[in-house]
C-alpha atoms as a PDB file:
ATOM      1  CA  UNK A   1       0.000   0.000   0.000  1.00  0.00           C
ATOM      2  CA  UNK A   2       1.210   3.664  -1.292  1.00  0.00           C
ATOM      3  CA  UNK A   3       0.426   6.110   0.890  1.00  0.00           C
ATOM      4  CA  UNK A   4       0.122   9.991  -0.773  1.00  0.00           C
ATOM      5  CA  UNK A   5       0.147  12.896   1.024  1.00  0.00           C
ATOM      6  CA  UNK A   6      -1.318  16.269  -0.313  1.00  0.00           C
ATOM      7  CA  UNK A   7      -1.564  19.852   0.597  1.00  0.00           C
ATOM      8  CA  UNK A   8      -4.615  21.881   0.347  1.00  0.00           C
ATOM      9  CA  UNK A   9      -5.937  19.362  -1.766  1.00  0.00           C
ATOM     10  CA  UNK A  10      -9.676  20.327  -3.041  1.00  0.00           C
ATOM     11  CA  UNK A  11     -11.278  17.535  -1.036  1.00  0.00           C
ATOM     12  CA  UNK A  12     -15.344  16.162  -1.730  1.00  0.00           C
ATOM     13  CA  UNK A  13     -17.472  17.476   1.114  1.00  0.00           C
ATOM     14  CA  UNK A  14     -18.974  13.819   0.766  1.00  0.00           C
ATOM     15  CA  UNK A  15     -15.607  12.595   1.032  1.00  0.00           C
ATOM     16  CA  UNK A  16     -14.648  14.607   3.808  1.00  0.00           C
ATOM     17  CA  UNK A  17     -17.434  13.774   5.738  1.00  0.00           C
ATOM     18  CA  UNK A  18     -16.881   9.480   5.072  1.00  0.00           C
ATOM     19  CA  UNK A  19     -13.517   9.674   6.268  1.00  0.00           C
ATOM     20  CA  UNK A  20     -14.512  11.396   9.653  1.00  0.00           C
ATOM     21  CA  UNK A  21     -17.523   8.616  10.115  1.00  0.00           C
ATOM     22  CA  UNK A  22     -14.668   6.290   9.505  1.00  0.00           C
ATOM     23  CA  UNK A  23     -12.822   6.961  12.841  1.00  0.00           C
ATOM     24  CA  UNK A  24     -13.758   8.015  16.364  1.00  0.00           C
ATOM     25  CA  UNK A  25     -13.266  11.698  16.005  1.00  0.00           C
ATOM     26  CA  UNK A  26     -16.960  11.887  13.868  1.00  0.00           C
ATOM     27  CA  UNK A  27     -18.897  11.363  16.770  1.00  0.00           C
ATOM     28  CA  UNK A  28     -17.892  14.729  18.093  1.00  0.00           C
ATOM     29  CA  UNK A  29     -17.757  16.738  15.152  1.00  0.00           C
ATOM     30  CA  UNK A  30     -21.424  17.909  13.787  1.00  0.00           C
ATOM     31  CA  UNK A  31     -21.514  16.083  10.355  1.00  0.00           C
ATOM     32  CA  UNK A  32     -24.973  15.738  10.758  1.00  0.00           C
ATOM     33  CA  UNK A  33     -24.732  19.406   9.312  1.00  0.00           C
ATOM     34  CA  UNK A  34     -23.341  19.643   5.965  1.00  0.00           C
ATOM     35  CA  UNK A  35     -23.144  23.562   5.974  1.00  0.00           C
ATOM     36  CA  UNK A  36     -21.211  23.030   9.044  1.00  0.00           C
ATOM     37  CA  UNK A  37     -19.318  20.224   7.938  1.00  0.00           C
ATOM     38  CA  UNK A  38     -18.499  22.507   4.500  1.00  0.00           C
ATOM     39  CA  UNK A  39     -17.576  25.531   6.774  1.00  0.00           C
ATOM     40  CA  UNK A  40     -14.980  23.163   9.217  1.00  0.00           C
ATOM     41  CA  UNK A  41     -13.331  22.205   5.551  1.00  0.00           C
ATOM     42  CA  UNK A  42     -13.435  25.727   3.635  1.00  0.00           C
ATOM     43  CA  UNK A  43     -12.466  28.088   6.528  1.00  0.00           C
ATOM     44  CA  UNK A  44      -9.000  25.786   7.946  1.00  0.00           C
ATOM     45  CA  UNK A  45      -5.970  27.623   6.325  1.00  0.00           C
ATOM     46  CA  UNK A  46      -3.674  24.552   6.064  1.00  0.00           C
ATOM     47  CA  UNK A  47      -5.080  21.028   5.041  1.00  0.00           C
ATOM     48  CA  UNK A  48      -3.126  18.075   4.705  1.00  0.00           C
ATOM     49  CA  UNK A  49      -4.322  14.947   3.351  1.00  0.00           C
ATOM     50  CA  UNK A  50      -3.359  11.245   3.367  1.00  0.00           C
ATOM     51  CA  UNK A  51      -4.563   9.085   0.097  1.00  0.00           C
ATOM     52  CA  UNK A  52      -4.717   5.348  -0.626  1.00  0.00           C
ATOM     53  CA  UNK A  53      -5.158   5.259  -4.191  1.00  0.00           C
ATOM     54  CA  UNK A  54      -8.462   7.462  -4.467  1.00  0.00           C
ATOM     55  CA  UNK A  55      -9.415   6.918  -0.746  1.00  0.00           C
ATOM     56  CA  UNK A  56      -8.658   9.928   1.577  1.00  0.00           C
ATOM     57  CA  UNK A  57      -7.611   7.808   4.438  1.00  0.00           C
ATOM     58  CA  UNK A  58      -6.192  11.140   6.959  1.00  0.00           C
ATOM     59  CA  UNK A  59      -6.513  14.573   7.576  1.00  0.00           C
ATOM     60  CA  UNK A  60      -4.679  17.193   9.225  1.00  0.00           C
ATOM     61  CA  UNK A  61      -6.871  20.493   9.611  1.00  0.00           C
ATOM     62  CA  UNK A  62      -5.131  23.399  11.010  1.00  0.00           C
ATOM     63  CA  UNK A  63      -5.954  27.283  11.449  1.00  0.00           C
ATOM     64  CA  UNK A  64      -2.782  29.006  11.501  1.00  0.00           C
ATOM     65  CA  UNK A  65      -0.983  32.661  10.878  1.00  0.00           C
ATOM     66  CA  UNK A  66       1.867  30.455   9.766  1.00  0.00           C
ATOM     67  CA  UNK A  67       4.416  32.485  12.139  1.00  0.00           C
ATOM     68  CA  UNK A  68       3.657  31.857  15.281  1.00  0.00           C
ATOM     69  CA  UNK A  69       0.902  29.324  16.319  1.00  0.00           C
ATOM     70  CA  UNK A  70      -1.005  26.855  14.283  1.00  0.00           C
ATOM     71  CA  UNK A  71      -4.081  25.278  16.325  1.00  0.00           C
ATOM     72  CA  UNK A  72      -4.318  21.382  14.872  1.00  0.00           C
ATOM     73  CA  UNK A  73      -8.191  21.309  14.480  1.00  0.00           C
ATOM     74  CA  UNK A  74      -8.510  17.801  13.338  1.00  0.00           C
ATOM     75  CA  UNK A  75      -5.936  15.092  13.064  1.00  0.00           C
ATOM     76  CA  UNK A  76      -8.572  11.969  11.455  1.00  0.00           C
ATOM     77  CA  UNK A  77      -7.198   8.845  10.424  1.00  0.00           C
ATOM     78  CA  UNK A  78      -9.284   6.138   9.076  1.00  0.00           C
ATOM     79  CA  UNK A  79      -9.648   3.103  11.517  1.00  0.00           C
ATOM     80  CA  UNK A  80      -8.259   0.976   8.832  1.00  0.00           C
ATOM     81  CA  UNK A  81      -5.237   2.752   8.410  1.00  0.00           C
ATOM     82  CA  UNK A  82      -4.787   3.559  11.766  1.00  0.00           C
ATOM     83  CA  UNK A  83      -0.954   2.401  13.326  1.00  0.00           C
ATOM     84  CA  UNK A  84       0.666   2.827   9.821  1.00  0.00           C
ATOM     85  CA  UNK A  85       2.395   6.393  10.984  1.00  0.00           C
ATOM     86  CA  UNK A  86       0.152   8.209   8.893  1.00  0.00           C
ATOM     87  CA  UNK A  87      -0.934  10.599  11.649  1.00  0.00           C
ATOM     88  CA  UNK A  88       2.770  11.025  12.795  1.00  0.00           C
ATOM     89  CA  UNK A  89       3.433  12.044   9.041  1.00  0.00           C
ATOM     90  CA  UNK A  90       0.950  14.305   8.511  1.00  0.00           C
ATOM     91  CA  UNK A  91       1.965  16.473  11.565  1.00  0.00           C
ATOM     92  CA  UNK A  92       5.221  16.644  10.491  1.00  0.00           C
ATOM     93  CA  UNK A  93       4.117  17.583   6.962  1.00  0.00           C
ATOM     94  CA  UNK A  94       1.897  20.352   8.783  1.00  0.00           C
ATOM     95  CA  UNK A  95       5.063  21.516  10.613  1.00  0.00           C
ATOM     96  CA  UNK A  96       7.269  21.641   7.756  1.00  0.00           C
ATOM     97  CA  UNK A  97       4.311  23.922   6.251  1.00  0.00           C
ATOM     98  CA  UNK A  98       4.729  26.580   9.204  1.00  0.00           C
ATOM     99  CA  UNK A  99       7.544  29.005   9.792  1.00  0.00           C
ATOM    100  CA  UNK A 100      10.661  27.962  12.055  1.00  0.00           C
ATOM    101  CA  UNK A 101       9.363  29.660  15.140  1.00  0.00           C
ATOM    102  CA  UNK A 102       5.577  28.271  14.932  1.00  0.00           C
ATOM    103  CA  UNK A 103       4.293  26.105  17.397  1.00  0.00           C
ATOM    104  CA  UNK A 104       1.053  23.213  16.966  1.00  0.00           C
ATOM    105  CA  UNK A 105      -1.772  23.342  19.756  1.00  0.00           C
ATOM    106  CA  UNK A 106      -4.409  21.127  19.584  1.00  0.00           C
ATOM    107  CA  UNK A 107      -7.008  19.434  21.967  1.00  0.00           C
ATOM    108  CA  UNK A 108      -6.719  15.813  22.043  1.00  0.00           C
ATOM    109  CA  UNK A 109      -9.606  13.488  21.071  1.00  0.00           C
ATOM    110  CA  UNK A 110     -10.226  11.414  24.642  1.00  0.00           C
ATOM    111  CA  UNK A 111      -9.175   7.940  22.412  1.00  0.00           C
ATOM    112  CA  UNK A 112      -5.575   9.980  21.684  1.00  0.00           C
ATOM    113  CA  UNK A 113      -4.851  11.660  24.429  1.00  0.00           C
ATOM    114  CA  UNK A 114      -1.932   8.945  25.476  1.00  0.00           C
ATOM    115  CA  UNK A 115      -0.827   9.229  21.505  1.00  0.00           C
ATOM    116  CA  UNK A 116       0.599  12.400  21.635  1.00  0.00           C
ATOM    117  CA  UNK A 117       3.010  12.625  24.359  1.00  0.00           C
ATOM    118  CA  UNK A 118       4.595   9.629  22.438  1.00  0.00           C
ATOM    119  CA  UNK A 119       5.581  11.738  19.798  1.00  0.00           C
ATOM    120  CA  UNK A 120       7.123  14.660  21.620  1.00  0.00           C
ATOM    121  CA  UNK A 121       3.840  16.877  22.544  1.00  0.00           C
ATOM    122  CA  UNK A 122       4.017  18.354  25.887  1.00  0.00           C
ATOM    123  CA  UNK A 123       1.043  18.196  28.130  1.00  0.00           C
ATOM    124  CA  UNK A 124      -0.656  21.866  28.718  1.00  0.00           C
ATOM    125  CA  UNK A 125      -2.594  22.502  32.038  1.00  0.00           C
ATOM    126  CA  UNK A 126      -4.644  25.829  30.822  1.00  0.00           C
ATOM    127  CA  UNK A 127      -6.587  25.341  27.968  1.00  0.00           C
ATOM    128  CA  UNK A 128     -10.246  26.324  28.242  1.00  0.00           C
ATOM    129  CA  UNK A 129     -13.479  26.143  26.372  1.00  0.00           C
ATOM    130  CA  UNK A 130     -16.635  27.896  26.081  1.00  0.00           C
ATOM    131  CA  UNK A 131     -18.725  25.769  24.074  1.00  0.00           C
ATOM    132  CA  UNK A 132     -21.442  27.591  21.853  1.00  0.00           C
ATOM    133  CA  UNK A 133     -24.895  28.612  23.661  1.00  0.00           C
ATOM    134  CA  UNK A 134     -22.580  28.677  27.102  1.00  0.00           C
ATOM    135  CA  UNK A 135     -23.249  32.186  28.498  1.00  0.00           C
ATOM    136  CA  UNK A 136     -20.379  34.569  28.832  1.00  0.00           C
ATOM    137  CA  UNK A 137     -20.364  35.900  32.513  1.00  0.00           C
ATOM    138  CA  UNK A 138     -18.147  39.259  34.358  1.00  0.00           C
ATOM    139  CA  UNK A 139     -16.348  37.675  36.534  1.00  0.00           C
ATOM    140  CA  UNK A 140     -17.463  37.869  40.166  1.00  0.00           C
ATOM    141  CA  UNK A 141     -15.630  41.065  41.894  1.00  0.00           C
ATOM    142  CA  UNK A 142     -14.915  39.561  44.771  1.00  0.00           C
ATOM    143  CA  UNK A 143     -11.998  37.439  43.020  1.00  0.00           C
END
């Protein structure tokens, strides 16, 4: 098996949307929403794929300003190609992208959160979310 990698490769929405049902990370992305789905694929500034053949088999979705941080959106790897160091290649192919001084950030999926400190990422104790319809609220003066 060949394995091709691609940047910013015009990928299928339909095809997109297969290859995240293929592997754990599309039960937490909202594919159930095409114009959502269509938005997470048009609006990430640096794409790399993973082919077998015709079969996109990996992703690497990043928003970045190419100088200083690139957040790693999506790392998706088919469950059938999964353990082939096809994720492992595409960061580094999203790293080579970036300038010499930029660093990756991402949130890790619960199913690879032990994956990444295996290939050199260092655990970060202050990342926060505010998920959408969460109210925004002053802090409380008193602290």
């Amino acid at each position: 098996m060949t394995i091709t990698y691609k940047r910013d490769e015009p990928v299928n929405l339909d095809q997109f949307i297969a290859l995240y049902h293929s592997c754990t990370l599309g039960a937490r992305r909202p594919l159930d929403d095409r114009a959502i789905a269509a938005q997470m694929q048009q609006h990430g500034n640096l794409q790399i794929t993973a082919w077998d053949n015709d079969l996109l088999v990996g992703i690497s979705r990043s928003l970045t300003d190419f100088g200083y941080v690139c957040y790693l959106a999506d790392l998706a790897i088919r469950d059938s190609h999964q353990k082939m160091g096809i994720g492992l290649e595409l960061i580094q192919l999203t790293r080579a992208a970036l300038g010499p001084r930029a660093m990756i950030v991402l949130l890790a999926a619960p199913q690879a959160v032990d994956y990444y400190p295996k290939i050199g990422f260092t655990r970060h104790e202050s990342a926060w979310i505010l998920k959408a319809g969460e109210p925004l609220t002053a802090p409380n003066k008193n602290n």
